[in-house]
PDB file of N, CA and C in Angstrom:
ATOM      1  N   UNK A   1     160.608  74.370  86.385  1.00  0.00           N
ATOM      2  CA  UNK A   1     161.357  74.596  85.173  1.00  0.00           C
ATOM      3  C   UNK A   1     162.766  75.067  85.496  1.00  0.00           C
ATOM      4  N   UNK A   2     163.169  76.198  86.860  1.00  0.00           N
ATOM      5  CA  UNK A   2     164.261  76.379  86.777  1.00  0.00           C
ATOM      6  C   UNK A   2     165.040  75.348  86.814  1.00  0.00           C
ATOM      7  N   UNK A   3     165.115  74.261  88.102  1.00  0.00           N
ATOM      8  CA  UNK A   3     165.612  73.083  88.477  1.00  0.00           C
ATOM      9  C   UNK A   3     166.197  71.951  87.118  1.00  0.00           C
ATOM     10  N   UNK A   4     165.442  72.371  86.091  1.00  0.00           N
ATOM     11  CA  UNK A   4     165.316  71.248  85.101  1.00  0.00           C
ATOM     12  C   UNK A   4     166.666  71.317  84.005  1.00  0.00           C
ATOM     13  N   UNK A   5     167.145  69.980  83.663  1.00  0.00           N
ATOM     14  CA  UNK A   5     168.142  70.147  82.982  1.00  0.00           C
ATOM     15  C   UNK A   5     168.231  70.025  81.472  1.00  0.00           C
ATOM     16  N   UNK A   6     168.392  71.175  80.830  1.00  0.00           N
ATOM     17  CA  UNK A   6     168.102  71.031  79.663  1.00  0.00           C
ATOM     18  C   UNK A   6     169.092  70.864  78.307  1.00  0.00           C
ATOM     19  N   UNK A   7     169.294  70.363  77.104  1.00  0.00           N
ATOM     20  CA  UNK A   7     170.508  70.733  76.481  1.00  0.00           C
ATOM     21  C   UNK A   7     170.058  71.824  75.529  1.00  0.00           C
ATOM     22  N   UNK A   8     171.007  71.843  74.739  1.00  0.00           N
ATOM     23  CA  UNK A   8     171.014  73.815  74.089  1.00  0.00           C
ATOM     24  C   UNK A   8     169.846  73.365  73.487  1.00  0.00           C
ATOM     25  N   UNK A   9     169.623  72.174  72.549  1.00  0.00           N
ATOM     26  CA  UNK A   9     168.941  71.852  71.625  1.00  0.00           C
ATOM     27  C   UNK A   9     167.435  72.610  72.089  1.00  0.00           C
ATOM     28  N   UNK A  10     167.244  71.516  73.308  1.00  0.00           N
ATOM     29  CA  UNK A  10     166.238  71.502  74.308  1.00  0.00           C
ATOM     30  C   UNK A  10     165.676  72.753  74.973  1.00  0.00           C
ATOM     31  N   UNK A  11     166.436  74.029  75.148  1.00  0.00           N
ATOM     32  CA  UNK A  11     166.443  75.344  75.452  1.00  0.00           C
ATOM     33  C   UNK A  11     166.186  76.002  74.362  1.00  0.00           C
ATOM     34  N   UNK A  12     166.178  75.776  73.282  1.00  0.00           N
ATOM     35  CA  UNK A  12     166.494  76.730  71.683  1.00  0.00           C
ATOM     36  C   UNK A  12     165.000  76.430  71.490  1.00  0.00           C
ATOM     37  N   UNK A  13     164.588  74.770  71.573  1.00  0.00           N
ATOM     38  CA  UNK A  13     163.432  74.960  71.521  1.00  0.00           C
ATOM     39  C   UNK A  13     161.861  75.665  72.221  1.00  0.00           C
ATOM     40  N   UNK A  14     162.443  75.325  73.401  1.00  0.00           N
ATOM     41  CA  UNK A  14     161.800  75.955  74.576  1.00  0.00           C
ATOM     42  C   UNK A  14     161.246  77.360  74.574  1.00  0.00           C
ATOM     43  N   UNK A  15     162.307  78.067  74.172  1.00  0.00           N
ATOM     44  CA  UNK A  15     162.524  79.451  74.177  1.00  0.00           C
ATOM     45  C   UNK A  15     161.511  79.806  72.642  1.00  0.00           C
ATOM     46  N   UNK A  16     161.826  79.340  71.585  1.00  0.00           N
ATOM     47  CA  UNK A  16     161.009  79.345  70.368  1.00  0.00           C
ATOM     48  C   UNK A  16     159.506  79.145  70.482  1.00  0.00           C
ATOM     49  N   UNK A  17     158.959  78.159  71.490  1.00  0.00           N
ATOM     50  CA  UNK A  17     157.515  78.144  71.594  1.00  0.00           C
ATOM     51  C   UNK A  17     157.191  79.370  72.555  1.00  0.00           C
ATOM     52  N   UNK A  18     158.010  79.675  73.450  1.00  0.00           N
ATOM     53  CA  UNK A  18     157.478  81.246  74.243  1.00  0.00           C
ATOM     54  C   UNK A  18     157.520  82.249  73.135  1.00  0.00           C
ATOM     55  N   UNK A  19     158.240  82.336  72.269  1.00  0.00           N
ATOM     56  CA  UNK A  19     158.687  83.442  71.694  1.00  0.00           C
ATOM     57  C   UNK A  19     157.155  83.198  70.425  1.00  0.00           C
ATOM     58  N   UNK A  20     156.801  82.184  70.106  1.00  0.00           N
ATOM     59  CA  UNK A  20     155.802  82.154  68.989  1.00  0.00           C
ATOM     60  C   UNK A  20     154.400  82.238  69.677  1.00  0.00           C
ATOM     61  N   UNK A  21     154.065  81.528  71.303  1.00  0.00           N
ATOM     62  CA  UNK A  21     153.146  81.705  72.142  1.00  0.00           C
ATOM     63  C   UNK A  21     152.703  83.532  72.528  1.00  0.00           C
ATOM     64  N   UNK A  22     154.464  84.740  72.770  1.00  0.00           N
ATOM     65  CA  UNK A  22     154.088  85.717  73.065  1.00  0.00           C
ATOM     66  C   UNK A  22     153.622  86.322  71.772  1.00  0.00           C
ATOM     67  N   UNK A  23     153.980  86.132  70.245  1.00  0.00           N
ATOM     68  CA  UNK A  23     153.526  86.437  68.611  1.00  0.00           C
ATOM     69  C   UNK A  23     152.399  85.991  69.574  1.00  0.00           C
ATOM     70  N   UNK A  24     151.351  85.456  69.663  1.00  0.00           N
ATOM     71  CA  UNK A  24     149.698  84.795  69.216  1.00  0.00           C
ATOM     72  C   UNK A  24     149.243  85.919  70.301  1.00  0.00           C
ATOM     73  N   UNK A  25     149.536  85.823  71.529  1.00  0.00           N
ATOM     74  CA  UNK A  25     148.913  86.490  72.848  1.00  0.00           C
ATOM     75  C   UNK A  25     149.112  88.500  72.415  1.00  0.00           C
ATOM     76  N   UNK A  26     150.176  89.070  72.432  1.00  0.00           N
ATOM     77  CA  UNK A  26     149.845  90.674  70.656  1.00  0.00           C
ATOM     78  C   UNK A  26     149.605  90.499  69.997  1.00  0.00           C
ATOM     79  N   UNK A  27     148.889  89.471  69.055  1.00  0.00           N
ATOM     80  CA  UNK A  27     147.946  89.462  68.033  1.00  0.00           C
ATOM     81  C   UNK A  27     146.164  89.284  68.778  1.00  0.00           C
ATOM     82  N   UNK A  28     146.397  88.607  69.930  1.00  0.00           N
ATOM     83  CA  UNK A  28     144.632  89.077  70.560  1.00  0.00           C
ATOM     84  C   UNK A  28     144.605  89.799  71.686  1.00  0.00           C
ATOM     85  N   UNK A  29     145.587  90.548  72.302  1.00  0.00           N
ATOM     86  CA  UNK A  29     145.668  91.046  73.629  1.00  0.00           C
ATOM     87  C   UNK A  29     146.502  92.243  73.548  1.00  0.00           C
ATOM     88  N   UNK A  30     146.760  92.952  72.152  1.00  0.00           N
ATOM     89  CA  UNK A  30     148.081  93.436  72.557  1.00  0.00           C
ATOM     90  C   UNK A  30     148.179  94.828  73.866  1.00  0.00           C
ATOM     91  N   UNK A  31     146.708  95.343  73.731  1.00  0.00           N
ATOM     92  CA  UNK A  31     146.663  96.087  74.985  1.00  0.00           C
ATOM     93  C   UNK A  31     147.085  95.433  76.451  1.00  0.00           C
ATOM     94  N   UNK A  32     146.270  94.314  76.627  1.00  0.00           N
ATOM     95  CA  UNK A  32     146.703  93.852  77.874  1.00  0.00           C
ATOM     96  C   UNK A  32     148.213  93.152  77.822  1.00  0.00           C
ATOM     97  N   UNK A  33     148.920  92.695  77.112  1.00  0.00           N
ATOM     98  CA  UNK A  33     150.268  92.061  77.164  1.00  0.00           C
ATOM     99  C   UNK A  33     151.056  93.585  77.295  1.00  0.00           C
ATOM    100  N   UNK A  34     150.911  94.753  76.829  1.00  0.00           N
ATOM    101  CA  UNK A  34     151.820  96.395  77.067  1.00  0.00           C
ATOM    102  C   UNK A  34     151.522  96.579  78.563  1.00  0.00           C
ATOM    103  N   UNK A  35     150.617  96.107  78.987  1.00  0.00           N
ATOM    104  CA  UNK A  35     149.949  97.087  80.228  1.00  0.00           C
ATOM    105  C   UNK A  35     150.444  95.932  80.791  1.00  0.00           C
ATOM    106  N   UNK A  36     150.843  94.383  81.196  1.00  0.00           N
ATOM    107  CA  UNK A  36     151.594  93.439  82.104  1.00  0.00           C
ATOM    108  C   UNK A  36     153.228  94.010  81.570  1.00  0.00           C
ATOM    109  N   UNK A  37     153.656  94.645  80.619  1.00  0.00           N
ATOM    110  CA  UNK A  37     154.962  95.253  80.557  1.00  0.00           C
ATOM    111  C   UNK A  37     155.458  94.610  79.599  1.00  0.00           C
ATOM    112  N   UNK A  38     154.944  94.023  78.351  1.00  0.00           N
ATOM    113  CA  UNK A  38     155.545  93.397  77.118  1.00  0.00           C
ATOM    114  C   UNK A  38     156.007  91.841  77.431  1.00  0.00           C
ATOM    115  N   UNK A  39     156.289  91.816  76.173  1.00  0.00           N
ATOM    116  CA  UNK A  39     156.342  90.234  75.781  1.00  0.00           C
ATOM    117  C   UNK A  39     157.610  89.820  77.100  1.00  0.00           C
ATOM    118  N   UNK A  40     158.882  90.789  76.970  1.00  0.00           N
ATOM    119  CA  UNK A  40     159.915  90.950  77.813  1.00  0.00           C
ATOM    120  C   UNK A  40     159.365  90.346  79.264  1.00  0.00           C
ATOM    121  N   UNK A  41     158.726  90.595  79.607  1.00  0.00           N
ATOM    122  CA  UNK A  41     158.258  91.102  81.077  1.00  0.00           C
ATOM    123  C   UNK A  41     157.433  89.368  81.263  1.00  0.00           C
ATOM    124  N   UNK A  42     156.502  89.127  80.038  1.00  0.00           N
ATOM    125  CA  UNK A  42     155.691  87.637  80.639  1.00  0.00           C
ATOM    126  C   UNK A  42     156.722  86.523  79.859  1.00  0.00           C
ATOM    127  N   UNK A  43     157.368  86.666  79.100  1.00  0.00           N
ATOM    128  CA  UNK A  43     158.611  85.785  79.180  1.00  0.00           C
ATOM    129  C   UNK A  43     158.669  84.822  79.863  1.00  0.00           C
ATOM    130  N   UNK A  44     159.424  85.322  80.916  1.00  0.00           N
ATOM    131  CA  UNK A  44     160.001  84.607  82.593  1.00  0.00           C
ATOM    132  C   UNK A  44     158.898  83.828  83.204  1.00  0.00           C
ATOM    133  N   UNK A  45     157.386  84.507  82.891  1.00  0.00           N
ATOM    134  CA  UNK A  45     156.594  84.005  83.409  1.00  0.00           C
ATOM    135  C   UNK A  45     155.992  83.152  83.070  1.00  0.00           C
ATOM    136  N   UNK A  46     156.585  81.797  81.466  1.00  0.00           N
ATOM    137  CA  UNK A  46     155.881  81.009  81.309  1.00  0.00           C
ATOM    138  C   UNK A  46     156.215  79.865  81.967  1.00  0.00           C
ATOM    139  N   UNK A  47     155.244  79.114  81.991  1.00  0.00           N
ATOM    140  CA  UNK A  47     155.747  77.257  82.373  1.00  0.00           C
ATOM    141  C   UNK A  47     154.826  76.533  80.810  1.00  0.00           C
ATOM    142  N   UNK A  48     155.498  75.585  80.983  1.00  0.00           N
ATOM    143  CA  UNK A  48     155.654  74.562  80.060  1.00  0.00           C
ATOM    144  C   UNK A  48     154.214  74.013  80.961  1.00  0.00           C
ATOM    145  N   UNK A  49     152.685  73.545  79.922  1.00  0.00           N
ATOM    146  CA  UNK A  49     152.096  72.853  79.842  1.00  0.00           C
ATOM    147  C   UNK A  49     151.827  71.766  79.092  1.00  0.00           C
ATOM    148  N   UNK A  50     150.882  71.358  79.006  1.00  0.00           N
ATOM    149  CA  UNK A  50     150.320  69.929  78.102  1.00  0.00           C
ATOM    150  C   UNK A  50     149.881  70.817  76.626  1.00  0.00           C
ATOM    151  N   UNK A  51     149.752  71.812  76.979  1.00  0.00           N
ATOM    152  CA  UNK A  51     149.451  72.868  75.698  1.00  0.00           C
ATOM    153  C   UNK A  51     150.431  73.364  75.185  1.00  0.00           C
ATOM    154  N   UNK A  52     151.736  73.674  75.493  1.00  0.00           N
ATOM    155  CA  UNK A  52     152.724  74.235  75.275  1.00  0.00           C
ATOM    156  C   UNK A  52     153.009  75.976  76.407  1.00  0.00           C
ATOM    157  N   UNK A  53     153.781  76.479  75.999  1.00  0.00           N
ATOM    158  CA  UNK A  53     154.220  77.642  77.218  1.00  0.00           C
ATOM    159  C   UNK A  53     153.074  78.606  77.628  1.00  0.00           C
ATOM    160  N   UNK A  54     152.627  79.053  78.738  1.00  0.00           N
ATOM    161  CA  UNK A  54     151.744  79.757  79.622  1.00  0.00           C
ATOM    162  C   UNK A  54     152.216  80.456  80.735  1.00  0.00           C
ATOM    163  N   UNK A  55     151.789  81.929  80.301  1.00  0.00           N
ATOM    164  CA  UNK A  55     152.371  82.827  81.577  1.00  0.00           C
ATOM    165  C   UNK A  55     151.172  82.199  82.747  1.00  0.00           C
ATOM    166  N   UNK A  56     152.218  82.182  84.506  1.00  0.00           N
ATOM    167  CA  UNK A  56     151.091  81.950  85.322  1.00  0.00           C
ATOM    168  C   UNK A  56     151.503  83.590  85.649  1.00  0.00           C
ATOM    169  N   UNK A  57     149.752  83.914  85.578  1.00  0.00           N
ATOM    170  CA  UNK A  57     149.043  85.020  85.726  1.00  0.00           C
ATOM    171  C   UNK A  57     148.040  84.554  86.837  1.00  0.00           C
ATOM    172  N   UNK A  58     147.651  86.097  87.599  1.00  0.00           N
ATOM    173  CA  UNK A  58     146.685  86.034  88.464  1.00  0.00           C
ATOM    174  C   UNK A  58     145.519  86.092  87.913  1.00  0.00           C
ATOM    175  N   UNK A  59     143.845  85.681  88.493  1.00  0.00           N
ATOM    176  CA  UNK A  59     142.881  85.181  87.893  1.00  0.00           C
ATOM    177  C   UNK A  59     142.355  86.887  87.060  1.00  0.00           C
ATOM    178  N   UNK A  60     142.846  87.865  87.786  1.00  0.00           N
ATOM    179  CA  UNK A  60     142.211  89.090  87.162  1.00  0.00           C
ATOM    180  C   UNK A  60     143.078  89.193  85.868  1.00  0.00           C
ATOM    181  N   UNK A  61     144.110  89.082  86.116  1.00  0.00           N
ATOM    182  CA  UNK A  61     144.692  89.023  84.477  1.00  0.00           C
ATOM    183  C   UNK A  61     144.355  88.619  83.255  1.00  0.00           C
ATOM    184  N   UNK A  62     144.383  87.487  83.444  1.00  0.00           N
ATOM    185  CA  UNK A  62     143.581  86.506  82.615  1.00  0.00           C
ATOM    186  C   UNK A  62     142.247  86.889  82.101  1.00  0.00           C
ATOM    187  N   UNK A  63     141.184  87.434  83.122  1.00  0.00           N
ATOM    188  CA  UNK A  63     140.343  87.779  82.932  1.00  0.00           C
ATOM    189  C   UNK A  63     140.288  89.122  82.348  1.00  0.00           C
ATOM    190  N   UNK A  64     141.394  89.762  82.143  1.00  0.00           N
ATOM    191  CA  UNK A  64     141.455  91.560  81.783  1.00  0.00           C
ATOM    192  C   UNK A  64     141.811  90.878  80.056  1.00  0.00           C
ATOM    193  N   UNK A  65     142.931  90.169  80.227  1.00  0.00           N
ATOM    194  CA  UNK A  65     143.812  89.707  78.874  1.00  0.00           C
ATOM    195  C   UNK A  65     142.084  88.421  77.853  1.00  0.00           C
ATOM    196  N   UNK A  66     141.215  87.912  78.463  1.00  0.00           N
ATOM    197  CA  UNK A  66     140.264  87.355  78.069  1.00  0.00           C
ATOM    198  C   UNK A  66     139.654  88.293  77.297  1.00  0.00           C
ATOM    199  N   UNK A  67     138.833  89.471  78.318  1.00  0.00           N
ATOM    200  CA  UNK A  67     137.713  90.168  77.900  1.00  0.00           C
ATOM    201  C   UNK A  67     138.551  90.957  76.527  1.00  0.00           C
ATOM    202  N   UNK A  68     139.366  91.624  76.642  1.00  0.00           N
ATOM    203  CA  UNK A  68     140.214  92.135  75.383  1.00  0.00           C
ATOM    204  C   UNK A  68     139.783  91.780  74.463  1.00  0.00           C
ATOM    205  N   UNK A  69     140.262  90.069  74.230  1.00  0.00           N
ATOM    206  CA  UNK A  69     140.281  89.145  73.173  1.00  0.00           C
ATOM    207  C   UNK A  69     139.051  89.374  72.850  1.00  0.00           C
ATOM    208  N   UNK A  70     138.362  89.082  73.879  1.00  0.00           N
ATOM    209  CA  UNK A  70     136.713  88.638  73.233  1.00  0.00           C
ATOM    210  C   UNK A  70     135.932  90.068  72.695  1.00  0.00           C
ATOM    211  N   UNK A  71     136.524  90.808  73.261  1.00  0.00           N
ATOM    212  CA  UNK A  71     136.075  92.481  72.926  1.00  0.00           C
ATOM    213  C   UNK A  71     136.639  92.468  71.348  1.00  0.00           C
ATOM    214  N   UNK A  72     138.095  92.209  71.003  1.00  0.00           N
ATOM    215  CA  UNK A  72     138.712  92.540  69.918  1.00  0.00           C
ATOM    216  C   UNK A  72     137.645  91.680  68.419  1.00  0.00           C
ATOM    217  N   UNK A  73     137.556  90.256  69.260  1.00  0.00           N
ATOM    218  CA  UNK A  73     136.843  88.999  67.985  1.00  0.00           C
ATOM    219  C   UNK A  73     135.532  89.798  67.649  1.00  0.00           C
ATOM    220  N   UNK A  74     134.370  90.475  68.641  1.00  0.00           N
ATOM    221  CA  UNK A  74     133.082  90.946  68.528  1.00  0.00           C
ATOM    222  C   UNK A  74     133.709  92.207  67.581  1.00  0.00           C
ATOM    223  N   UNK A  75     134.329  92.644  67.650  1.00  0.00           N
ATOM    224  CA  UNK A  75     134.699  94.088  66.849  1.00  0.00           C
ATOM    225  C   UNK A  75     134.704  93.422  65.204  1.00  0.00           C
ATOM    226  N   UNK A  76     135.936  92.273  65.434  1.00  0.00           N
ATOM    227  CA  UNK A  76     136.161  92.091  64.213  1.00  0.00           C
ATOM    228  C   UNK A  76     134.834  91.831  63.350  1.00  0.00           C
ATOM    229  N   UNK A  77     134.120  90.576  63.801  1.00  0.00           N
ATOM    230  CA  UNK A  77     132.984  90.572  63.252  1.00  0.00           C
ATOM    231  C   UNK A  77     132.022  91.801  62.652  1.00  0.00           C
ATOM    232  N   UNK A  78     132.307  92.722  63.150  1.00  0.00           N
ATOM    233  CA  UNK A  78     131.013  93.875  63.031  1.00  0.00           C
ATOM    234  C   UNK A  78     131.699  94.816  61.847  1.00  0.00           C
ATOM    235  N   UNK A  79     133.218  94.105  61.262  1.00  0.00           N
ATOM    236  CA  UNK A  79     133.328  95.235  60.230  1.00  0.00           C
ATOM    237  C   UNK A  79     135.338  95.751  60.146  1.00  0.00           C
ATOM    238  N   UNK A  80     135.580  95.266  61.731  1.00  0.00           N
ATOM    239  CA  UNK A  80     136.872  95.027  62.143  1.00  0.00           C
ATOM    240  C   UNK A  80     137.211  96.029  63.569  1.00  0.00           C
ATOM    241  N   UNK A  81     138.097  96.003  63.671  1.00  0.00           N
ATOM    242  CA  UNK A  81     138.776  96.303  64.845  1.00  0.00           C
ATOM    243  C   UNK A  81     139.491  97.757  64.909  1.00  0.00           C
ATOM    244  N   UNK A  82     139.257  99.139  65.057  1.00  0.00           N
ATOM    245  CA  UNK A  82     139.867  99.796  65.477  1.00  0.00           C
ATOM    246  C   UNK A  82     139.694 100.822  63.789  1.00  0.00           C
ATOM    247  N   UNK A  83     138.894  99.918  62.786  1.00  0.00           N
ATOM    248  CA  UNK A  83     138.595 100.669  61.470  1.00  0.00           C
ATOM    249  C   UNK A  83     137.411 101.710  61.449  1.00  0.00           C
TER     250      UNK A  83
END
């Protein structure tokens, strides 16, 4: 991605799917996205997939930022989250 040449258009957009990708990832992770150092911090760290932008994270991450999620969805079900 650094290498790649982009126009503003092309960057404005770019930047808009990280910025709406890091919105979704503090709405199911927001503990684990504070504790990798904020949205700020995994920013830098996305690449452009077939899915759209993805921090590359190490496999424990993922797996810390997973269990969260899946911890947060079982909560919700039972009545909600943190109520």
């Amino acid at each position: 991605m650094a290498n790649e040449k982009l126009t503003v258009a092309e960057a404005l957009h770019r930047a808009e799917m990280i910025d709406r990708t890091l919105d979704a990832w503090e709405v199911t992770a927001p503990e684990g996205v504070a504790a990798l150092g904020g949205r700020d911090a995994l920013s830098p760290l996305c690449e452009m997939t077939c899915i759209g932008p993805v921090p590359r994270l190490p496999q424990a991450e993922w797996e810390r930022l997973s269990n969260e999620y899946e911890d947060r969805r079982w909560w919700s079900g039972k009545g909600g989250y943190g109520s």
